[in-house]
N, C-alpha and C. Protein backbone atom coordinates (compact mmCIF):
# COMPACT_ATOMS: atom_id res chain seq x y z
N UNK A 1 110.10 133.17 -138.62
CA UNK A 1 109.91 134.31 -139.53
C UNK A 1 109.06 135.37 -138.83
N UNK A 2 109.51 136.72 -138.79
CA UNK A 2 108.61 137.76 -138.30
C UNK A 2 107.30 137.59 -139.14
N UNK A 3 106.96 138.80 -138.25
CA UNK A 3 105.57 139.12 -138.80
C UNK A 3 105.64 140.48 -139.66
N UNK A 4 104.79 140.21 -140.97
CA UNK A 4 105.40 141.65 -141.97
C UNK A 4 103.47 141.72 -142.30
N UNK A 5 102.74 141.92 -141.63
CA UNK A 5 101.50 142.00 -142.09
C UNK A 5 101.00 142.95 -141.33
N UNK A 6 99.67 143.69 -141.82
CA UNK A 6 98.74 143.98 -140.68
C UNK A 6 97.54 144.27 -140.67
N UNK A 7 96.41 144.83 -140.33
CA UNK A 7 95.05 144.55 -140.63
C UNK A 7 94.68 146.33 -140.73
N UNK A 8 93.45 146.72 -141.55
CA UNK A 8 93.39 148.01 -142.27
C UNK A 8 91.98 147.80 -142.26
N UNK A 9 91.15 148.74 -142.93
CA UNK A 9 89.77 148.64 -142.82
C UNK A 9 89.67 148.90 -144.95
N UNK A 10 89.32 148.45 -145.42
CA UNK A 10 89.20 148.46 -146.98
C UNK A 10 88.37 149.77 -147.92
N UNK A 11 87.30 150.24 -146.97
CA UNK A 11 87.10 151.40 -147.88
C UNK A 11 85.67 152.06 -146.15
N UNK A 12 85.39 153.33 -146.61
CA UNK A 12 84.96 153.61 -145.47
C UNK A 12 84.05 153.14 -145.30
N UNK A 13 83.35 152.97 -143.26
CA UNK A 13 82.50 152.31 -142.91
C UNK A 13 81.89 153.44 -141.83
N UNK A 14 80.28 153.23 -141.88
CA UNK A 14 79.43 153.61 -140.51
C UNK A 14 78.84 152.85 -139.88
N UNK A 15 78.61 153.85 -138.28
CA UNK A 15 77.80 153.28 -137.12
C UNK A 15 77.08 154.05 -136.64
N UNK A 16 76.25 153.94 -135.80
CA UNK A 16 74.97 154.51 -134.64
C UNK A 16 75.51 153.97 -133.81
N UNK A 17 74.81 154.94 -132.70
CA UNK A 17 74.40 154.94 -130.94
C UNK A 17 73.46 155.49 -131.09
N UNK A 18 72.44 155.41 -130.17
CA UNK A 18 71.64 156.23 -129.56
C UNK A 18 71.44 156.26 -128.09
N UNK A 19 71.34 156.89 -127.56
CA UNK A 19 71.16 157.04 -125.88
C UNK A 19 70.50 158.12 -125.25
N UNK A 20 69.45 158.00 -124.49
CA UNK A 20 68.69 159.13 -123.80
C UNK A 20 68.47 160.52 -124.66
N UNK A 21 68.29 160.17 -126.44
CA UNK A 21 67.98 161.73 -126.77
C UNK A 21 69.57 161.73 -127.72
N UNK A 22 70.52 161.54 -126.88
CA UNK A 22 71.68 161.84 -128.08
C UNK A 22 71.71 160.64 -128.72
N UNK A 23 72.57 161.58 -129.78
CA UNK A 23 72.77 160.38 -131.08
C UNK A 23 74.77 160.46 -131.41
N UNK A 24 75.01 159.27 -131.30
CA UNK A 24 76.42 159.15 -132.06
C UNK A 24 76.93 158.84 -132.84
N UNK A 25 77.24 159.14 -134.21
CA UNK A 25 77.41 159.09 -135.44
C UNK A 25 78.60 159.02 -135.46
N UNK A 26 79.31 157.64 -136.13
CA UNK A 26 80.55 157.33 -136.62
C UNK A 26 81.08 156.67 -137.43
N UNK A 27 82.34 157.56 -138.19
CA UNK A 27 82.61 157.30 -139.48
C UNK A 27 84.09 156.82 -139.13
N UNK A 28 84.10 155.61 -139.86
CA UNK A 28 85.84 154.83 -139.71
C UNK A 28 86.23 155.01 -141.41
N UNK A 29 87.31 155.91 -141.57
CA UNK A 29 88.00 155.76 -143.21
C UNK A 29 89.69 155.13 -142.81
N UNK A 30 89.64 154.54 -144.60
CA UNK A 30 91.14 153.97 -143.84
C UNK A 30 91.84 155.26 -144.52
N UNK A 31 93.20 155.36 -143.90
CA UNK A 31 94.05 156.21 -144.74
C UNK A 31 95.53 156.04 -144.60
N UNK A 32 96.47 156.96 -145.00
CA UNK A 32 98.06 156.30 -145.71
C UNK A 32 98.41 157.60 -144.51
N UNK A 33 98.20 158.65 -145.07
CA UNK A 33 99.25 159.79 -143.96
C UNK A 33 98.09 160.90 -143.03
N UNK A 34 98.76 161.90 -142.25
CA UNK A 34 98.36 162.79 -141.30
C UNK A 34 97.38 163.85 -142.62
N UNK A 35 97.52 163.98 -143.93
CA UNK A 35 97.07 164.98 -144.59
C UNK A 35 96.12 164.42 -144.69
N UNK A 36 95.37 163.13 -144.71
CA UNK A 36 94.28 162.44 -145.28
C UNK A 36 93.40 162.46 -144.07
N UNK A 37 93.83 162.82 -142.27
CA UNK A 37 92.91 162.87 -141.35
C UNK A 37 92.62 164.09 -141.09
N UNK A 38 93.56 164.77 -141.64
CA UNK A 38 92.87 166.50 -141.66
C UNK A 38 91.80 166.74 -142.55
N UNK A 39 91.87 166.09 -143.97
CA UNK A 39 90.64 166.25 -144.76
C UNK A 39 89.92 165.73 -144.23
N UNK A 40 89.63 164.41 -143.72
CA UNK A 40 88.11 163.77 -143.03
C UNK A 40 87.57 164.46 -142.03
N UNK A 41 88.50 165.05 -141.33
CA UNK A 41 88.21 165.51 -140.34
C UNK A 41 87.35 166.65 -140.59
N UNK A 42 87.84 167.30 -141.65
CA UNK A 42 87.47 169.27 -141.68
C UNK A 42 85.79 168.95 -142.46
N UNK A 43 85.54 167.60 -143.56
CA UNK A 43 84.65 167.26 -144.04
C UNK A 43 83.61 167.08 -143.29
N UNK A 44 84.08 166.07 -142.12
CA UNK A 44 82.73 165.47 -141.46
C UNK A 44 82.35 166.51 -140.50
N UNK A 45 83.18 167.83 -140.03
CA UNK A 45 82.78 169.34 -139.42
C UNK A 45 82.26 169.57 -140.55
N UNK A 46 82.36 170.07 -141.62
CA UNK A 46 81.91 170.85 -142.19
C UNK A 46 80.23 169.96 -142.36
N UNK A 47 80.09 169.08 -142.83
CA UNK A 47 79.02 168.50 -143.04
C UNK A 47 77.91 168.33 -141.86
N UNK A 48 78.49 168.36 -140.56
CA UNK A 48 77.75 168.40 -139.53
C UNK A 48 78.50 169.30 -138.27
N UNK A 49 77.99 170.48 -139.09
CA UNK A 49 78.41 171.35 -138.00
C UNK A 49 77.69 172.42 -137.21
N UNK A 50 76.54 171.12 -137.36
CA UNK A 50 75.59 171.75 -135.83
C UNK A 50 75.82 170.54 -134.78
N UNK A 51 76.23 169.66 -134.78
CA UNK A 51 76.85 168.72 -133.90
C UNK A 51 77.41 169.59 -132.56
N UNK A 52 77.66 169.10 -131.41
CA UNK A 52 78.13 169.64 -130.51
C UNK A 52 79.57 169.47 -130.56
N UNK A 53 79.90 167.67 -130.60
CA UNK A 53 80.90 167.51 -130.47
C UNK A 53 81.67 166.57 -131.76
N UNK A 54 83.01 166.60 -132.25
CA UNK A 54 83.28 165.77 -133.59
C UNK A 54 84.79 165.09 -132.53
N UNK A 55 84.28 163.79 -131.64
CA UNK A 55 85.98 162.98 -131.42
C UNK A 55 86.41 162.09 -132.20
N UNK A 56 87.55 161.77 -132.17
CA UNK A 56 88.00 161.03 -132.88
C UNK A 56 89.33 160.52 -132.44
N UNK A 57 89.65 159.66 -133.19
CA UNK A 57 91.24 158.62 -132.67
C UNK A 57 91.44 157.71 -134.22
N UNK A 58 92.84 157.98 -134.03
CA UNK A 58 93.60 157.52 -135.20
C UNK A 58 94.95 156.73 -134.63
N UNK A 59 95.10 155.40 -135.46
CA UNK A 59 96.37 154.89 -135.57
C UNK A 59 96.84 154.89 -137.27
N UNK A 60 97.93 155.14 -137.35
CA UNK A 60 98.74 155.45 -138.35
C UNK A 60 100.42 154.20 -138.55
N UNK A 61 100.19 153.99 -139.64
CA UNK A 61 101.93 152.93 -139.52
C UNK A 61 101.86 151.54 -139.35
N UNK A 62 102.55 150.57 -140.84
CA UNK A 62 102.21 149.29 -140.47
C UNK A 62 102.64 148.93 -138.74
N UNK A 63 103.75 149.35 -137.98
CA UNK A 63 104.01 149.14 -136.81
C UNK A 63 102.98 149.64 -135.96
N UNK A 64 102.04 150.89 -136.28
CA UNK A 64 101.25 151.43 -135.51
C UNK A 64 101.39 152.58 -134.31
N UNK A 65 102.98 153.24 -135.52
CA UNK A 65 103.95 154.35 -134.23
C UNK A 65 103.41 155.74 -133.97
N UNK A 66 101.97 155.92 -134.77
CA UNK A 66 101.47 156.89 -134.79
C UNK A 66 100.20 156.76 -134.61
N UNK A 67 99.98 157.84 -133.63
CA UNK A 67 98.20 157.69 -133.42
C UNK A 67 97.88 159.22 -132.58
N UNK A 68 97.02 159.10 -132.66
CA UNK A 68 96.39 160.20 -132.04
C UNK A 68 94.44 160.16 -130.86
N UNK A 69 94.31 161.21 -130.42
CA UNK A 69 93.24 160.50 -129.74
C UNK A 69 92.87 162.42 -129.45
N UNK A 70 91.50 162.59 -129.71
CA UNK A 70 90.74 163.72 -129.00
C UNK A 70 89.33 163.75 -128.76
N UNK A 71 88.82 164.61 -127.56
CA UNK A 71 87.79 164.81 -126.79
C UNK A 71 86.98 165.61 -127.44
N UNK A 72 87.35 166.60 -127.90
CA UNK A 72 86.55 168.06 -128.33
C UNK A 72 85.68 168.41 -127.82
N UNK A 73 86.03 168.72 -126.63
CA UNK A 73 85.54 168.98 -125.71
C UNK A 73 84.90 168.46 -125.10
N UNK A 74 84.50 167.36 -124.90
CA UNK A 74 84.08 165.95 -124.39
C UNK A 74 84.90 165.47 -122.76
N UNK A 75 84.52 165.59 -121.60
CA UNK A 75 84.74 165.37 -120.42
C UNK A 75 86.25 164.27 -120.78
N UNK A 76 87.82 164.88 -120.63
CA UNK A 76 88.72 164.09 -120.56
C UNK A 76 88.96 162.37 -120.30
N UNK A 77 88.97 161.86 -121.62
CA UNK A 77 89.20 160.38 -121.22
C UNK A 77 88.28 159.68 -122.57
N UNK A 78 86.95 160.42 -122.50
CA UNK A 78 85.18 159.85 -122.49
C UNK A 78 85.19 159.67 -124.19
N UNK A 79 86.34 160.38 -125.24
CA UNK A 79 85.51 160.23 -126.11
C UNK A 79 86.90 159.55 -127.17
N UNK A 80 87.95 160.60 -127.32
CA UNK A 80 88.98 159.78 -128.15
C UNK A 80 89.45 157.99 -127.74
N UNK A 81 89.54 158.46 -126.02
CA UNK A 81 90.08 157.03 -125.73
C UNK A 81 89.62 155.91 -126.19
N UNK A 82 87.82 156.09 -125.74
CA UNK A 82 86.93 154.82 -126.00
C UNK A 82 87.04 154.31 -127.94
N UNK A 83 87.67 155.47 -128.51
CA UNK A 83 87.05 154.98 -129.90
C UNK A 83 88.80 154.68 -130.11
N UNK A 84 89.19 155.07 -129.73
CA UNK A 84 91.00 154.55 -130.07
C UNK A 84 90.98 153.05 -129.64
N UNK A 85 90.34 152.86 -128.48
CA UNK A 85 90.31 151.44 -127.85
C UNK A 85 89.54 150.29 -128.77
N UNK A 86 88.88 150.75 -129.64
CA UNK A 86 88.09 150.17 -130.00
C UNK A 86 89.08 149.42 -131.57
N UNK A 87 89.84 150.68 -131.99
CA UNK A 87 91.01 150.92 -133.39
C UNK A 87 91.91 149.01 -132.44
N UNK A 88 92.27 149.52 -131.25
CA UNK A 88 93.43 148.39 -130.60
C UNK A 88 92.57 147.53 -130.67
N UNK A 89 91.40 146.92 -130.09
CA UNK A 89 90.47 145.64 -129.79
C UNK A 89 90.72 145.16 -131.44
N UNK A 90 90.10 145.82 -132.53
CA UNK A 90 90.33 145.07 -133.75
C UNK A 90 91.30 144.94 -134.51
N UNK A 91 92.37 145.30 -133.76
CA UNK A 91 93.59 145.11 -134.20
C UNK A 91 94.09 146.10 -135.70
N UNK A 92 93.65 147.59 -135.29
CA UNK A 92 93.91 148.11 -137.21
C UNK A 92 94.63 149.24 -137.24
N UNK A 93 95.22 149.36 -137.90
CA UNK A 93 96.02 150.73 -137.85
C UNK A 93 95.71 151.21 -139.43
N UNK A 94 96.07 152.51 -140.28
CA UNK A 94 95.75 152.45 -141.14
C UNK A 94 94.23 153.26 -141.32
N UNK A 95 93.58 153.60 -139.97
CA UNK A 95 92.23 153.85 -139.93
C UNK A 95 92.19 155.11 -138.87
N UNK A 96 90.98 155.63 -139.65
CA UNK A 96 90.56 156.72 -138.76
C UNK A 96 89.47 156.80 -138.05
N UNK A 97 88.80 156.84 -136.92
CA UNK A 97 87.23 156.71 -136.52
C UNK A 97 86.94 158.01 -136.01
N UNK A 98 85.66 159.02 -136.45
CA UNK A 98 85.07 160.18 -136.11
C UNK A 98 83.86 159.69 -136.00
N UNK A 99 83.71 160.15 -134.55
CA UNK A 99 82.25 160.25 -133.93
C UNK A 99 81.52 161.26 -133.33
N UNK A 100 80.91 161.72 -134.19
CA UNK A 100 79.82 162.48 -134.18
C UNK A 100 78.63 163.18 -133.07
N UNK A 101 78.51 163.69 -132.18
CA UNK A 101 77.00 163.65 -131.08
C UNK A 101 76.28 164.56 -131.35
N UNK A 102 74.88 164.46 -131.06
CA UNK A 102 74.26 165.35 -131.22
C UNK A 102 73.58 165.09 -130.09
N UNK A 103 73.98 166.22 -128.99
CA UNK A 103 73.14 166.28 -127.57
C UNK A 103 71.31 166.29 -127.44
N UNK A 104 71.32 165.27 -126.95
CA UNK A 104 69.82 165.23 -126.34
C UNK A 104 69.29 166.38 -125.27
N UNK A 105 69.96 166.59 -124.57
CA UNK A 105 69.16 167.47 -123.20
C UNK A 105 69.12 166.53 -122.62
N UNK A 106 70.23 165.56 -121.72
CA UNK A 106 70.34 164.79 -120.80
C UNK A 106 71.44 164.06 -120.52
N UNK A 107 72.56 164.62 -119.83
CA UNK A 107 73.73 164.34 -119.61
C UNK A 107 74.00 162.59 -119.39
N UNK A 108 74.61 161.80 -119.97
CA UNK A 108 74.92 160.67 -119.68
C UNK A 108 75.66 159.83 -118.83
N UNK A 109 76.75 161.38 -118.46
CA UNK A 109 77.80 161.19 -117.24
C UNK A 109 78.97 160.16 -117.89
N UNK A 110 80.02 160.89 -116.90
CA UNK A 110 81.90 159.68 -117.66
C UNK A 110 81.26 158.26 -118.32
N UNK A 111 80.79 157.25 -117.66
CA UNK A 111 80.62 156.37 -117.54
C UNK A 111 79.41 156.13 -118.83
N UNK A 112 78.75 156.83 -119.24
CA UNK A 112 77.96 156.80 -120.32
C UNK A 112 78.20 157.04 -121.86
N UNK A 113 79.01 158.88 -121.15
CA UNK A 113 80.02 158.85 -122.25
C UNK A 113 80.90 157.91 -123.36
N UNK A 114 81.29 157.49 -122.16
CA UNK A 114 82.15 156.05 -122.16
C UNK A 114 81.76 155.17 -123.40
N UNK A 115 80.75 154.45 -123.03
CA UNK A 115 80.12 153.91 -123.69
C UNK A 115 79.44 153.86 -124.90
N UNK A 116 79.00 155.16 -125.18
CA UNK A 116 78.25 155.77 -125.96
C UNK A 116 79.37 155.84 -127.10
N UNK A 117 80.74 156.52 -127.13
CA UNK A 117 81.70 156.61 -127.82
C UNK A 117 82.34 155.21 -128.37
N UNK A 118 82.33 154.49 -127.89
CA UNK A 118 83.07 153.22 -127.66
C UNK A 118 82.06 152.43 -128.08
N UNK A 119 80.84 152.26 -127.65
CA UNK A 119 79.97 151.20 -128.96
C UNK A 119 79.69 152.11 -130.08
N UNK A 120 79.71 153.36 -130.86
CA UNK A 120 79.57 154.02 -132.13
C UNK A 120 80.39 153.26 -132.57
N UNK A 121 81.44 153.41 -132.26
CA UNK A 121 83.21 153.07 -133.00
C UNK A 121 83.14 151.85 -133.75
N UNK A 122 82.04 150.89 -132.15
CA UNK A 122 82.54 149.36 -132.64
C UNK A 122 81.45 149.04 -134.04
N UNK A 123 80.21 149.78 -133.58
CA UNK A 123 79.63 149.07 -134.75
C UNK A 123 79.78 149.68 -135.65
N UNK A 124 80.18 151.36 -136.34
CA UNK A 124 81.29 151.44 -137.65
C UNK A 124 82.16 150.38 -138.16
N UNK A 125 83.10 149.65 -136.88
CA UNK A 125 84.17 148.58 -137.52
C UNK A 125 83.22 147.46 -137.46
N UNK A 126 81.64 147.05 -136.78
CA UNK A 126 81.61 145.93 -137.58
C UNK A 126 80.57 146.15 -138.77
N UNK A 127 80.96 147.14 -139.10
CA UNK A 127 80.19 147.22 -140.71
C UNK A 127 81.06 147.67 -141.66
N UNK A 128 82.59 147.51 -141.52
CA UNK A 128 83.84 147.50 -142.39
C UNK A 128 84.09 146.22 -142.88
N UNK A 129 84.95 146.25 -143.88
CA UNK A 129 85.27 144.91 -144.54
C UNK A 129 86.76 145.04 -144.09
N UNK A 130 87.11 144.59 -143.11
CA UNK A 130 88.80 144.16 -142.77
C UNK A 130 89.92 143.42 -143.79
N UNK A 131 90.62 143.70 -144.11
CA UNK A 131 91.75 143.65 -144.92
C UNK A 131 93.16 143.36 -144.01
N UNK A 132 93.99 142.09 -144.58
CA UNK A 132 95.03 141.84 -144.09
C UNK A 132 96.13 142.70 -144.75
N UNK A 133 96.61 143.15 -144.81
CA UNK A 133 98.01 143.59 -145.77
C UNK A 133 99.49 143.33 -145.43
N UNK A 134 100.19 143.11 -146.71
CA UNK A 134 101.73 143.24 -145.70
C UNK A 134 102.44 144.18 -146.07
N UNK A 135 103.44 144.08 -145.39
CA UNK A 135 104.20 145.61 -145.06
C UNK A 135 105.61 145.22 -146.52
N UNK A 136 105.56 146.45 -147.15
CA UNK A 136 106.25 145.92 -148.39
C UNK A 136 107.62 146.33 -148.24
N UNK A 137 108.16 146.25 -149.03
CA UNK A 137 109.82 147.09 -149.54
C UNK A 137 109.60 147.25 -150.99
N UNK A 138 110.20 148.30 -151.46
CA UNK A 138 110.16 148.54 -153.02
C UNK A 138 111.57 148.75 -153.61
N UNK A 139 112.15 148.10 -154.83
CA UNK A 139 113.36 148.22 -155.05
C UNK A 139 113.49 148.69 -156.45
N UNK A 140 114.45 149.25 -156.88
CA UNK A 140 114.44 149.82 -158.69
C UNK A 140 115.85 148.79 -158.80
N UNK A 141 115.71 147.80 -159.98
CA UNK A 141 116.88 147.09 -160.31
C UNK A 141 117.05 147.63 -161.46
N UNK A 142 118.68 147.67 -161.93
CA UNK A 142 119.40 148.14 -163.09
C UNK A 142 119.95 147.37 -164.04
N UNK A 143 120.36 146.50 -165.47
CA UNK A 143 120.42 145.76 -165.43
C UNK A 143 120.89 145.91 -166.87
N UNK A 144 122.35 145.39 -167.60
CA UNK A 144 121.98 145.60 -168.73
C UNK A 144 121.13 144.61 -169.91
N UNK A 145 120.76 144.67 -171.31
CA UNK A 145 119.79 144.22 -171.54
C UNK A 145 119.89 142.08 -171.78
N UNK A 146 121.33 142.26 -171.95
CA UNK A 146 121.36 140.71 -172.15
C UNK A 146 120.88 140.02 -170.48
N UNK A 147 120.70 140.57 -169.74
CA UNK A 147 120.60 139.96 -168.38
C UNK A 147 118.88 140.43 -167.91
N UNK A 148 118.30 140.55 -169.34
CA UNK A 148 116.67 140.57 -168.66
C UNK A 148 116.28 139.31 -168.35
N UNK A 149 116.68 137.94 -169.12
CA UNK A 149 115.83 136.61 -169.37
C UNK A 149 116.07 136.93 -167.21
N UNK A 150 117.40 136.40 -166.90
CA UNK A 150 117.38 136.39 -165.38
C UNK A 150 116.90 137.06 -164.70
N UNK A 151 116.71 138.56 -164.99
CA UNK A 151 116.06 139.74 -163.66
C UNK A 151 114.78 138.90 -163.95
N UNK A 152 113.99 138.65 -164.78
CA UNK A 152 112.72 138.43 -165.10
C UNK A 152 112.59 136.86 -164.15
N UNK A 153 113.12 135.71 -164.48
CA UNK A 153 112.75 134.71 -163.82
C UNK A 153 113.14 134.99 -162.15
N UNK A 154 113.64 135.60 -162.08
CA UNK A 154 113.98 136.10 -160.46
C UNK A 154 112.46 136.32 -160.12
N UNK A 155 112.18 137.28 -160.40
CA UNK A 155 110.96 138.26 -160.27
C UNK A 155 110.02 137.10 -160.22
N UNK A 156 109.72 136.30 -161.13
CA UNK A 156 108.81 134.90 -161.30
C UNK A 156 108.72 134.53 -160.56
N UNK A 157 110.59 133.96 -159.61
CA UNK A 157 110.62 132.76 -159.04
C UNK A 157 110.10 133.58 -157.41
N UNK A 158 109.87 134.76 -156.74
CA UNK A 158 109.20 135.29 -155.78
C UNK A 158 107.68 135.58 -156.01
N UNK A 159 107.32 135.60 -157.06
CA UNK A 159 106.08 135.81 -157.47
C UNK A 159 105.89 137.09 -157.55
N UNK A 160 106.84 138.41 -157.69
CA UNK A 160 106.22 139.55 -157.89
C UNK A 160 106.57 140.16 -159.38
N UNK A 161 105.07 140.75 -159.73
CA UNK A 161 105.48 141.75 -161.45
C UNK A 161 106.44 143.08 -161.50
N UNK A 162 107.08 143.41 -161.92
CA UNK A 162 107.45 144.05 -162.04
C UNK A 162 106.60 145.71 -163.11
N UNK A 163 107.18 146.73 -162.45
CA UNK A 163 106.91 147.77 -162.78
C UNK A 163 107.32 149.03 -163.14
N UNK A 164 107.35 149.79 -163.96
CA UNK A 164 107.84 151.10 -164.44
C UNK A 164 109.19 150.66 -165.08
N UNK A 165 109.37 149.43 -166.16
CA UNK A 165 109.87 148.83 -166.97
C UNK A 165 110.55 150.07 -168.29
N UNK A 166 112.16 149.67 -167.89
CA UNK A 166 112.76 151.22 -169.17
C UNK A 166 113.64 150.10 -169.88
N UNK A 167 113.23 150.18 -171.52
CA UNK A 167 114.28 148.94 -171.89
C UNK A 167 115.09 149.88 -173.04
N UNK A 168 116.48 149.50 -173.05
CA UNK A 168 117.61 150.10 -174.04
C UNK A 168 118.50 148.78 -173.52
N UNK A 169 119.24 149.69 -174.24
CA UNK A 169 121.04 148.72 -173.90
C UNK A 169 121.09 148.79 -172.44
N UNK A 170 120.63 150.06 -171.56
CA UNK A 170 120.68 149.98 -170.29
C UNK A 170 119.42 150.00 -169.64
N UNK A 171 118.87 148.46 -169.02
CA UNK A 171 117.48 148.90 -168.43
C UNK A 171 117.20 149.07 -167.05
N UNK A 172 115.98 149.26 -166.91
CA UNK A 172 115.45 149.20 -165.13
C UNK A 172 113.68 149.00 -165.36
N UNK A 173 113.64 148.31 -164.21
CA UNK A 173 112.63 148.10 -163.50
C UNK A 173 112.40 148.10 -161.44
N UNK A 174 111.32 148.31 -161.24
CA UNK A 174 110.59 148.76 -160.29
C UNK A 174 110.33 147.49 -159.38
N UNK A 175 109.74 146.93 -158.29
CA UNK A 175 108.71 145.84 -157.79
C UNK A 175 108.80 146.16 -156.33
N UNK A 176 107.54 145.48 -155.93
CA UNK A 176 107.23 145.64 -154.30
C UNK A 176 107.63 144.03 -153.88
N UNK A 177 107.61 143.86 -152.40
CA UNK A 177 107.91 142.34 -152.04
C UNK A 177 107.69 142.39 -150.82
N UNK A 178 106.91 141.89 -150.33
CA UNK A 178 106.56 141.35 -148.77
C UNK A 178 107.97 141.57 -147.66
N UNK A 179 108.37 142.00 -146.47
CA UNK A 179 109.29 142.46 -146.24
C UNK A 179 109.95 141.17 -145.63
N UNK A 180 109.29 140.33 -145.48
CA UNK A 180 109.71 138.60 -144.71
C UNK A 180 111.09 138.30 -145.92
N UNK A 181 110.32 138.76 -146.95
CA UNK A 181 111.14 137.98 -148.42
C UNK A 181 112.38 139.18 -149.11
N UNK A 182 112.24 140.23 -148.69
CA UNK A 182 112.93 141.54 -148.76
C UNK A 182 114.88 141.18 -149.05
N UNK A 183 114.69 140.37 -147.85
CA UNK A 183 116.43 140.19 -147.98
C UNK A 183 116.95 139.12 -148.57
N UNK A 184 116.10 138.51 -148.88
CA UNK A 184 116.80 137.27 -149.60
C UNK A 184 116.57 137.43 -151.27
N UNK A 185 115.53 138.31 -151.58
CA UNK A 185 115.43 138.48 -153.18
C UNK A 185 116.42 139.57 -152.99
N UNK A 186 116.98 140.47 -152.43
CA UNK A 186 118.16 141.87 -152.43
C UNK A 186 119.62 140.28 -152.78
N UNK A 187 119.66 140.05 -151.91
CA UNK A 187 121.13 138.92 -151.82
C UNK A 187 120.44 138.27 -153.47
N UNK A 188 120.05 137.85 -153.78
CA UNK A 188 120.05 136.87 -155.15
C UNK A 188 120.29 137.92 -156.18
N UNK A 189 119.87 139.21 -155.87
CA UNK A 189 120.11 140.40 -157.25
C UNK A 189 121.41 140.91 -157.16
N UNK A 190 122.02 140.55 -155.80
CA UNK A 190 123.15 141.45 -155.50
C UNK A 190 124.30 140.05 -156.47
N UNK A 191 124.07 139.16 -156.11
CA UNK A 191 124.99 138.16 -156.82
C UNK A 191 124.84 137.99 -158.16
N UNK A 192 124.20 138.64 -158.88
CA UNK A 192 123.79 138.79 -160.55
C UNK A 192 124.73 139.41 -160.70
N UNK A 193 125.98 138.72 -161.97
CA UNK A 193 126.66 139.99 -162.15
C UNK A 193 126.04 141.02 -163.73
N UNK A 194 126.19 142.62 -163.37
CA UNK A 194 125.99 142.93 -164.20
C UNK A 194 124.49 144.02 -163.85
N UNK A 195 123.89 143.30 -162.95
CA UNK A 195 122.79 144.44 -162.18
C UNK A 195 123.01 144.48 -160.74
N UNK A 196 122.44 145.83 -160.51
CA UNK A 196 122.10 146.43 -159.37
C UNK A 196 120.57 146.65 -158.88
N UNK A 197 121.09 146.84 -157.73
CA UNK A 197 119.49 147.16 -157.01
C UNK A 197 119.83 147.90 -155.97
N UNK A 198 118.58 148.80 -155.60
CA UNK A 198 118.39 149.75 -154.67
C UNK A 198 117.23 149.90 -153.89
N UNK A 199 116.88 149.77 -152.92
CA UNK A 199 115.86 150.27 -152.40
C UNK A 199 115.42 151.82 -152.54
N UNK A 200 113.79 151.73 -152.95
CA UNK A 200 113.45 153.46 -152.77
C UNK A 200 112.13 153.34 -152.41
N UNK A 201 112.04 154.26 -151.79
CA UNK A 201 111.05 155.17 -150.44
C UNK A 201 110.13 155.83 -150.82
């Protein structure tokens, strides 16, 4: 059986650095799409925007097909990478990490940089509460009404509730389902005669 799971961070988390005078401040939020890292993003500028520098790195997608990584002006390599690396080491997608500096008056050099970015990150994620999740499918079944007792023990016999429930002579309902289990509850609804099902997005 594949794997239909993946690991997320549960609600937002912070960290410190400190090093020679600077300070690195970082904030890990989890989030769903690209509109939700533009708001964190424009927030944690706006809130500290005497900071020198605001990097950050994002993975996006239970597969993890989206991500992103920036310096802001931060010596190429030194500041998105280390905190993106940090997103891969704990295995999370789903999450955003912004880290924060506020220059001391004493350059730390690549190699400090480095570091400095890359332990903020980690100890934000280890002051998150990690969350497994799995990757769902959602289906709307159609059904007319003498054929609820069955849509219903179906639904039972996978263990999921059903939702956004319309009852007449012609009904429907809603449900999510782990995607491992996806095709084999579709084939048991498809052999019901009398309802349909559809996947929707």
């Amino acid at each position: 059986m594949f794997d239909d799971t993946y690991r997320t961070i549960a609600s937002p988390a912070e960290g410190i650095y400190k090093e020679k005078g600077s300070k690195f401040l970082a904030f890990a939020f989890p989030i769903q799409n690209l509109a939700e890292v533009k708001e964190h993003l424009e927030s944690i500028r706006k809130k500290y925007f005497d900071a020198r520098h605001h990097c950050y790195a994002y993975i996006l997608g239970p597969y993890k097909d989206a991500f992103r990584v920036n310096d802001d002006g931060e010596p190429s390599g030194t500041g998105g990478k280390p905190i993106y690396g940090q997103l891969l080491s704990f295995d999370l997608t789903n999450t955003l990490i912004i880290v924060v500096r506020y220059f001391g008056g004493i350059k730390l050099g690549v190699s400090g940089l480095i570091n400095a970015y890359r332990t903020a990150a980690r100890d934000a994620l280890d002051h998150a509460l990690i969350e497994e999740r799995t990757i769902d499918h959602h289906y709307r079944v159609c059904y007319e009404y003498p054929m609820m007792n069955q849509v219903m023990r179906l639904l039972k016999e996978y263990d999921t509730l059903p939702r956004n429930l319309q009852f007449s002579m012609d009904c429907s309902l809603e449900f999510s389902i782990r995607q491992s289990l996806s095709t084999r509850i579709y084939d048991d609804f498809i052999h019901l005669r009398g309802v349909t099902i559809e996947e929707i997005f």
